[in-house]
Protein backbone atom coordinates (compact mmCIF):
# COMPACT_ATOMS: atom_id res chain seq x y z
CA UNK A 1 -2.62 21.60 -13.07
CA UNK A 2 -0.38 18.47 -12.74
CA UNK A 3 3.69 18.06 -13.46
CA UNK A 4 4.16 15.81 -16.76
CA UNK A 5 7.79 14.63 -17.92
CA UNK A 6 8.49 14.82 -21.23
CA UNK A 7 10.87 13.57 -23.67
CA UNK A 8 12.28 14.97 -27.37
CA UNK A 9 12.56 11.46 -28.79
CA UNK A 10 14.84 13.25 -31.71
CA UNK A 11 17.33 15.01 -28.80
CA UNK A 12 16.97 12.70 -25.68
CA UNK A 13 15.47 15.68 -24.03
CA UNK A 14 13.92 15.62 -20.82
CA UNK A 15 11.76 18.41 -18.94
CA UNK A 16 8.66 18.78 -16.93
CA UNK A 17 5.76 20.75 -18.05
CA UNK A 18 3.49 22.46 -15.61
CA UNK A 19 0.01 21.82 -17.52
CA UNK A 20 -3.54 21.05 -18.16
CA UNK A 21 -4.32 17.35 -19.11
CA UNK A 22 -5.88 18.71 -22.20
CA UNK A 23 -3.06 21.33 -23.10
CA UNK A 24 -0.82 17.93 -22.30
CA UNK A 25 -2.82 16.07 -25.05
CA UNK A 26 -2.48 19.20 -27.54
CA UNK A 27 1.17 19.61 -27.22
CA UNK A 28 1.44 15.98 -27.92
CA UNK A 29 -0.52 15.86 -30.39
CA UNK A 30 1.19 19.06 -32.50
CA UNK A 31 4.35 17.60 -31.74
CA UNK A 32 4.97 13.71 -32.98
CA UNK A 33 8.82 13.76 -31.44
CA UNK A 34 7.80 14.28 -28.44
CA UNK A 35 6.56 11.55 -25.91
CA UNK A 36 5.44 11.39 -22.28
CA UNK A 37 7.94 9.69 -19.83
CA UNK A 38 6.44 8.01 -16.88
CA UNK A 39 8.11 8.27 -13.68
CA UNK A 40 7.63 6.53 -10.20
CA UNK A 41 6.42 8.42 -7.54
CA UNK A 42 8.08 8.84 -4.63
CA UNK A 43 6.36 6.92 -1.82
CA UNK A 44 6.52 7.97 2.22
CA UNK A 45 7.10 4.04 4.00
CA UNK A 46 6.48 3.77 7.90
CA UNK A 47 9.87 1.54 9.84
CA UNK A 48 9.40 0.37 13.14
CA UNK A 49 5.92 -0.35 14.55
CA UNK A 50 3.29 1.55 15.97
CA UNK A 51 4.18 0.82 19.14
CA UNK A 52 7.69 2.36 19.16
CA UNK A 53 6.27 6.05 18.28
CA UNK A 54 3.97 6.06 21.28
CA UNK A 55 3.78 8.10 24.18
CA UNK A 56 4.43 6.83 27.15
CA UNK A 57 0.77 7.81 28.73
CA UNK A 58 -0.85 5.59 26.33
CA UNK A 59 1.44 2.84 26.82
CA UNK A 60 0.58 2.98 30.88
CA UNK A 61 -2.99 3.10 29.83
CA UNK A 62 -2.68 -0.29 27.95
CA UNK A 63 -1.51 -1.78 31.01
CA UNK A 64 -4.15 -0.72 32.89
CA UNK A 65 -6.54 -2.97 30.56
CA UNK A 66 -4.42 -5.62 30.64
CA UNK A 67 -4.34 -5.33 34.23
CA UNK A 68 -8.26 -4.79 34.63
CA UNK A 69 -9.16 -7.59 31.98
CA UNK A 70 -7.01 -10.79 32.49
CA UNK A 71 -6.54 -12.89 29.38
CA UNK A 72 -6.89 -10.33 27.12
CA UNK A 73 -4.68 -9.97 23.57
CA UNK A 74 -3.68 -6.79 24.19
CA UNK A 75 0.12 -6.28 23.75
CA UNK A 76 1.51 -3.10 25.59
CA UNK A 77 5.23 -3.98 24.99
């Protein structure tokens, strides 16, 4: 079952309803005041680079390749 916001277009009303799409539909449907809201969902954002949240093992190992294989692209910094 999914979280819907809804609205009471007559009172400004808002609440979420714990629900079935269907039973969303019905209560919709027997109920012409009311009127889904649509919200934006909150998103989880990565800051910094990959680099900066790894262990220090790995980071030796990258210098090893560099090391090993001159001229290579890989960045270890």
């Amino acid at each position: 079952m999914s979280v819907y916001t809804l609205q009471d277009s007559d009172t400004g009303e808002e609440w979420e309803e714990n629900c079935k799409f269907d039973e969303l539909a019905q209560l919709l449907e027997n109920n012409p005041s009311y009127r889904r809201v649509w919200k934006p969902v909150g998103f989880v954002s990565i800051h910094g680079s990959v680099m900066s949240r790894t262990d220090g093992d790995f980071r030796d190992h990258l210098k090893s390749i560099k090391k090993k294989y001159p001229g290579n692209t890989i960045d270890n910094s």
